[in-house]
Protein backbone atom coordinates (compact mmCIF):
# COMPACT_ATOMS: atom_id res chain seq x y z
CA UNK A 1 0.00 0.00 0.00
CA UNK A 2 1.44 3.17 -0.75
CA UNK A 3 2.08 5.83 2.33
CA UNK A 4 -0.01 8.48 0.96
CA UNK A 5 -3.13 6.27 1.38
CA UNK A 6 -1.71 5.47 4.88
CA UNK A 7 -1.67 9.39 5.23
CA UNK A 8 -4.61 10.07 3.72
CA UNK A 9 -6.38 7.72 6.12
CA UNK A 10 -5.26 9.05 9.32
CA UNK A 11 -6.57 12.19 8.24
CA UNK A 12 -9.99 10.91 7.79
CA UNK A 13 -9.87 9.25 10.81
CA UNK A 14 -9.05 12.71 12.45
CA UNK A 15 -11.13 14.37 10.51
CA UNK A 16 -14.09 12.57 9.12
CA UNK A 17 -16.42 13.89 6.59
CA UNK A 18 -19.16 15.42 7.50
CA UNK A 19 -22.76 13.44 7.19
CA UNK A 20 -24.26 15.89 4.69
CA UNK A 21 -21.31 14.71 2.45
CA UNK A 22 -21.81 10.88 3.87
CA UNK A 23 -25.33 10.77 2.78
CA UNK A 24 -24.33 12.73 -0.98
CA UNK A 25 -22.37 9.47 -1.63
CA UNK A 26 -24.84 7.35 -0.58
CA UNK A 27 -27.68 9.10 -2.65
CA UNK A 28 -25.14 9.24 -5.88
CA UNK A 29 -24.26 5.46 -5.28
CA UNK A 30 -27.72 3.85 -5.04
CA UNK A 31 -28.66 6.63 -8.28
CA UNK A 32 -25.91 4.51 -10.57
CA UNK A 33 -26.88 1.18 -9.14
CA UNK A 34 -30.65 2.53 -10.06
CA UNK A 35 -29.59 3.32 -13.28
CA UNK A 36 -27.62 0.10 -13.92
CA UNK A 37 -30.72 -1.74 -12.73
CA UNK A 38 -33.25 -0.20 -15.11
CA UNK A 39 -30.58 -0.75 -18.18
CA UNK A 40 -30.43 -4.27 -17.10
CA UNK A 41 -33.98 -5.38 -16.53
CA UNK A 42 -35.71 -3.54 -19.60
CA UNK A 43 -32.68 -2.55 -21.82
CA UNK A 44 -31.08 0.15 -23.24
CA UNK A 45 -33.21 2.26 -25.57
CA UNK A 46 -32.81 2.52 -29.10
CA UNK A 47 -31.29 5.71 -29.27
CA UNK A 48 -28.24 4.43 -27.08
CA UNK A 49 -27.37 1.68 -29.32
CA UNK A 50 -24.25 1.54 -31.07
CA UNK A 51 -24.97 0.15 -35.36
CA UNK A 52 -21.76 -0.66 -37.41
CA UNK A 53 -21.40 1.44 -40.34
CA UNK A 54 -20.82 -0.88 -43.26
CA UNK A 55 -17.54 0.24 -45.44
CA UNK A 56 -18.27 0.35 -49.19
């Protein structure tokens, strides 16, 4: 592990964030894993799919 991280956690550990900023993670997290969900279940939309263009 490189010291940085070692540093970096001691400092949190002092200092932890604040739970404004705890619960801003949490929200963002379970947004992507909301997203991901819906993609999986019923699919991407037409509009996101990627078609080959076909060299002449």
């Amino acid at each position: 592990m490189n010291p940085l991280w070692l540093l970096r956690m001691s400092k949190w550990a002092r200092n932890p964030p604040s739970d404004k900023r705890v619960a801003l993670v949490f929200v963002v997290i379970a947004i992507c894993l909301a997203l991901f969900a819906y993609e999986y279940f019923f699919g991407a939309p037409d509009w996101m799919k990627v078609e080959r263009v076909k060299r002449p």
